[in-house]
Each structure stands twice: as C-alpha cells, then as structure tokens.
C-alpha atoms as a PDB file:
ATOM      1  CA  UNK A   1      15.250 -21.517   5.761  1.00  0.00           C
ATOM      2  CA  UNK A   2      12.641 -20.843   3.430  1.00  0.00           C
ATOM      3  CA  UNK A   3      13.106 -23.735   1.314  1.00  0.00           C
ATOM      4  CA  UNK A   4      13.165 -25.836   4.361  1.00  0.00           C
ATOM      5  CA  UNK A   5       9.448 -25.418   5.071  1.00  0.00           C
ATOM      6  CA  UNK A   6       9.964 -21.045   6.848  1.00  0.00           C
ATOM      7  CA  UNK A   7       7.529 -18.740   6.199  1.00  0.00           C
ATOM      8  CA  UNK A   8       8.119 -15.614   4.555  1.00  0.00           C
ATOM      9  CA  UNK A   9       6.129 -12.774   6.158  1.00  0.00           C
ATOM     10  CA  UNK A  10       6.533  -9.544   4.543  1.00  0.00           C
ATOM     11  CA  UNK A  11       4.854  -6.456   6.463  1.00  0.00           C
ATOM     12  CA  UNK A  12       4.208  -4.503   3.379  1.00  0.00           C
ATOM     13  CA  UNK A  13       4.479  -4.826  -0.535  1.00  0.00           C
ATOM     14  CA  UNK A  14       5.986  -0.666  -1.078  1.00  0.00           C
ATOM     15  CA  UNK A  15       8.111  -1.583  -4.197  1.00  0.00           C
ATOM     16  CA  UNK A  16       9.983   1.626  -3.814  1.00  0.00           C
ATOM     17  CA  UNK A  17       9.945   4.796  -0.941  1.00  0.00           C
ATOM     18  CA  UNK A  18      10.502   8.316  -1.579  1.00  0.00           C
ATOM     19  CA  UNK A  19      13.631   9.696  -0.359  1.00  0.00           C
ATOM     20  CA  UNK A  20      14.967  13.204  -1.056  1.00  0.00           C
ATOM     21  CA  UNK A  21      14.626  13.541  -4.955  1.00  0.00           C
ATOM     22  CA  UNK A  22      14.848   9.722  -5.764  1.00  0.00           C
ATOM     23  CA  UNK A  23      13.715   6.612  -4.383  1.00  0.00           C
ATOM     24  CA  UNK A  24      15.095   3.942  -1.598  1.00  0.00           C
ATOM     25  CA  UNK A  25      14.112   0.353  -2.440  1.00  0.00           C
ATOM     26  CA  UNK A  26      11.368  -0.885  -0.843  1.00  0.00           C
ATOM     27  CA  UNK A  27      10.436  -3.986   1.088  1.00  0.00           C
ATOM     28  CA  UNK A  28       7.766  -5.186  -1.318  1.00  0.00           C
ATOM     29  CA  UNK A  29      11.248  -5.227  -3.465  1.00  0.00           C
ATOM     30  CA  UNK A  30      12.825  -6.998  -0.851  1.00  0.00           C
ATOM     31  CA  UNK A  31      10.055  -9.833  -0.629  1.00  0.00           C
ATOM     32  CA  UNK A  32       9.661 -10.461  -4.265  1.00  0.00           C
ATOM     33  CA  UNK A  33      13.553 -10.791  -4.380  1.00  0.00           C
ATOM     34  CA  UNK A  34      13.054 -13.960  -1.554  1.00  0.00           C
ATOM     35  CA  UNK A  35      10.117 -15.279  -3.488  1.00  0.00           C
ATOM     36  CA  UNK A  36      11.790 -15.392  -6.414  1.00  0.00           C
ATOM     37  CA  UNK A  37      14.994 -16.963  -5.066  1.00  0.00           C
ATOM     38  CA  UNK A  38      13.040 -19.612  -3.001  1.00  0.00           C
ATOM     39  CA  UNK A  39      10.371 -20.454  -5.537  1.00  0.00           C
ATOM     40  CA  UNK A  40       7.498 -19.808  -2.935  1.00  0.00           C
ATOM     41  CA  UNK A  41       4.912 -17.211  -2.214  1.00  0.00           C
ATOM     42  CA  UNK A  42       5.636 -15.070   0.601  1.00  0.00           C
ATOM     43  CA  UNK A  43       2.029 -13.645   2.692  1.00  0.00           C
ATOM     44  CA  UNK A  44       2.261  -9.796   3.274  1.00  0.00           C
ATOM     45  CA  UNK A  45       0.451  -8.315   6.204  1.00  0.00           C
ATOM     46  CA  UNK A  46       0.393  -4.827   5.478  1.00  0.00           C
ATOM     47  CA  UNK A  47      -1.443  -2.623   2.892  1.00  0.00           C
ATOM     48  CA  UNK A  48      -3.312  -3.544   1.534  1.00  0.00           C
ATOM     49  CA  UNK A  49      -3.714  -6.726   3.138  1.00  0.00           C
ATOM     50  CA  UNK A  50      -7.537  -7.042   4.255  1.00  0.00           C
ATOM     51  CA  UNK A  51      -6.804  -8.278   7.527  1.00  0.00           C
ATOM     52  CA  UNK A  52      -4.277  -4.741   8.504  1.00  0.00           C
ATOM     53  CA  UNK A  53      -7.595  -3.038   8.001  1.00  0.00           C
ATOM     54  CA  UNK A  54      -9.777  -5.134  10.193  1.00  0.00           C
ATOM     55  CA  UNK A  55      -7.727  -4.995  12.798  1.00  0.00           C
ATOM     56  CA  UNK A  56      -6.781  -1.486  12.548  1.00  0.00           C
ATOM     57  CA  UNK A  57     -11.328  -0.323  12.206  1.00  0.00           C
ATOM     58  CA  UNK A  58     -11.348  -2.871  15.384  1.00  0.00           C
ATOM     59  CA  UNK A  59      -8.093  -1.063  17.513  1.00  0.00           C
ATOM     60  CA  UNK A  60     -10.526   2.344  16.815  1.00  0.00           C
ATOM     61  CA  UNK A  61     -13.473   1.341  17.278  1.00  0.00           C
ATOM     62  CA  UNK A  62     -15.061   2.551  14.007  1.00  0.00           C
ATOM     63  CA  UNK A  63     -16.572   1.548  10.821  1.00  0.00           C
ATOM     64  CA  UNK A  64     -14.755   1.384   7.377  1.00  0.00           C
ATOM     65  CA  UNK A  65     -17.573   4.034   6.043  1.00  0.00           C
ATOM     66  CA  UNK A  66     -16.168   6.499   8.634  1.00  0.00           C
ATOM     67  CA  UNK A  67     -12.560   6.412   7.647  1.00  0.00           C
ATOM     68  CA  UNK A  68     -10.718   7.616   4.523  1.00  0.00           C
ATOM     69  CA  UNK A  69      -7.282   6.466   3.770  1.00  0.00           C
ATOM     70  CA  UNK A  70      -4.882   9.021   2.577  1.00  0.00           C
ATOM     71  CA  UNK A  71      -1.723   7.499   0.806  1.00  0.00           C
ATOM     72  CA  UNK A  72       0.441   8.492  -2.248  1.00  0.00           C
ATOM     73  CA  UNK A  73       1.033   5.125  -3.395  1.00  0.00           C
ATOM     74  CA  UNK A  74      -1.357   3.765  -5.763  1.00  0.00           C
ATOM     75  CA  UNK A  75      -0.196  -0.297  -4.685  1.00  0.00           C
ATOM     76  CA  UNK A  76      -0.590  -0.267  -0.867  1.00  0.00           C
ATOM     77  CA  UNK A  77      -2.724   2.709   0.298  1.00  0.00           C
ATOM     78  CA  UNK A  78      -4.991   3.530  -2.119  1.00  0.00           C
ATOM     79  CA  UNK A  79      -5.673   0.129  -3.028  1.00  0.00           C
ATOM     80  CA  UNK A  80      -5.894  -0.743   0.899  1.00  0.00           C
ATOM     81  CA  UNK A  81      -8.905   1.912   0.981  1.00  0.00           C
ATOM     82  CA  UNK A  82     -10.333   1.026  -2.239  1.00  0.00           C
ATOM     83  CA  UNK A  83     -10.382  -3.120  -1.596  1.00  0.00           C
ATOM     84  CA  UNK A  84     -11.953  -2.661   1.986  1.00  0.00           C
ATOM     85  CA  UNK A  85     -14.466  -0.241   1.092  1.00  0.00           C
ATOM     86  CA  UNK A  86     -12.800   3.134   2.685  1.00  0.00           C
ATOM     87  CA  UNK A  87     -13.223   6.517   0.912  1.00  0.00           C
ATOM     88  CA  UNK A  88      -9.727   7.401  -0.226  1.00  0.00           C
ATOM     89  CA  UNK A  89      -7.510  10.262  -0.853  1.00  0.00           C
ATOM     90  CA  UNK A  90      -4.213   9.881  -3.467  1.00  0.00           C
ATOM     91  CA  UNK A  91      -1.835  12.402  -2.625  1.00  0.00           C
ATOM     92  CA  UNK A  92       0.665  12.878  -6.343  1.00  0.00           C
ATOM     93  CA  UNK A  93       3.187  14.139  -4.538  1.00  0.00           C
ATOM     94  CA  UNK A  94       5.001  10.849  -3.770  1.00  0.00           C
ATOM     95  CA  UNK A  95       5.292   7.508  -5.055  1.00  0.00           C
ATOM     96  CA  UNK A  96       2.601   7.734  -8.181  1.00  0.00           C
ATOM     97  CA  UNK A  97       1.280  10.625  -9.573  1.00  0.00           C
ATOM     98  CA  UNK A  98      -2.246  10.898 -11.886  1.00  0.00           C
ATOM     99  CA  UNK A  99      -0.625   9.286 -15.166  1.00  0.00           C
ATOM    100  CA  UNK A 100       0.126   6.359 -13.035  1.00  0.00           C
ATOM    101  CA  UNK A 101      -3.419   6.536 -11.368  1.00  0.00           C
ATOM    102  CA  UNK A 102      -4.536   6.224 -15.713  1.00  0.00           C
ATOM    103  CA  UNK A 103      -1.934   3.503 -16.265  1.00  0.00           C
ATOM    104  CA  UNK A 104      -2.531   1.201 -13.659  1.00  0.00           C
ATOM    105  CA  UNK A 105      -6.629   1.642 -13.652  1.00  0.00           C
ATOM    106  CA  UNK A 106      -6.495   2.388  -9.931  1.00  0.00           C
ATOM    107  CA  UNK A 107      -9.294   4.660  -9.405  1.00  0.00           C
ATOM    108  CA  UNK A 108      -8.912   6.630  -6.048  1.00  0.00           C
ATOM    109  CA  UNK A 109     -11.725   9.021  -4.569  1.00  0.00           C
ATOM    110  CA  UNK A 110     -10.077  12.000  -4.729  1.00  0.00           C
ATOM    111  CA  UNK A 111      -6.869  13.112  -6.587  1.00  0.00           C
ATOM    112  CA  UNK A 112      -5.100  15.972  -4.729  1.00  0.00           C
ATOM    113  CA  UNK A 113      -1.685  17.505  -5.369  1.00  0.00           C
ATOM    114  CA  UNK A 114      -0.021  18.293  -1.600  1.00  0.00           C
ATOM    115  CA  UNK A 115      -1.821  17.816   1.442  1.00  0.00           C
ATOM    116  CA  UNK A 116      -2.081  21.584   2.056  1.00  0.00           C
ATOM    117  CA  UNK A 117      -5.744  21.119  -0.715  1.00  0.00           C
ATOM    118  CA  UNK A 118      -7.431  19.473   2.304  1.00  0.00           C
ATOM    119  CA  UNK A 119      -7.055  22.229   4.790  1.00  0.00           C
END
C-alpha cells in the first residue's frame, strides 16, 4: 500500500519500551522496519514531533515556558522538551541513563535518578 502512493504515519519514534527487566520493541522500530522495506520516509506525529507540542500547549491553554517535560527517553521526550523550548526533566531510570545522555550529546535540564528526587 505504501509503495502504491499510502502514507505511513507513525505516532511515535520509541525505538524500544521498558518492560519488566528488558525491553519490548518499540514502534519507532516498527516504522523504520516499513521505511526501510518500502524505500520511503514515513512522518511521525508524536515526540518529539513539533506539531504534538503545539497542539498539546494549545489543548491547555499555556505557554511552552510554563511547562517542563519529564521523560526517560533521551529520543522522544527529552528531545520533545528540548526542540520546543520546554524546561526538561530526564528521569535514568528507564530507557537511557546519564552515559547515554554523554553519548548521544542530548543535554536535558535536569538529570534525576527516580521520580521520588522531585518530591
């Protein structure tokens, strides 16, 4: 369908979830596997997608410098805060962790270890 002129829409680019002690694939995973087999770009909506956030500031009724995202993956939701101009939060204890933070030069706001530091 794709290769006859579809659209791939892909509502987030997580290439892997947490789950238990390992990981489930993600859909990010799941798109790149249908870009790659139709030889075509596929358009994600999700994080970190600019227009998720606009639409989510407008649903509130806020401004982006009132809002932090919180996220433990370095791909979607801290880049998502950090490419819309929203303080944000990495949480290690998920999908990245700090080394991965150095690694990938994705420079989040504030490092904490569980969410339990913010109370």
């Amino acid at each position: 369908m794709i290769q006859k002129g579809a659209t791939l829409i892909g509502t987030n680019a997580d290439r892997r979830l947490p789950h238990g002690d390992g990981y489930r694939i993600g859909n990010g995973a799941i798109v790149a596997m249908f870009q790659y087999a139709s030889e075509s770009e596929g358009l994600i909506i999700g994080k970190p997608n600019e227009a998720m956030m606009k639409e989510a500031l407008s649903f509130a009724h806020v401004d982006a410098s009132h809002c932090v995202m919180i996220g433990d993956n370095l791909e979607t939701d801290i880049l998502f805060g950090i490419q819309n101009q929203v303080e944000t939060i990495f949480v290690t204890s998920g999908v990245h962790d700090e080394h991965d933070a150095k690694r990938m030069d994705i420079q989040p706001d504030i490092i904490v270890h569980n969410l339990k530091e913010l109370i």
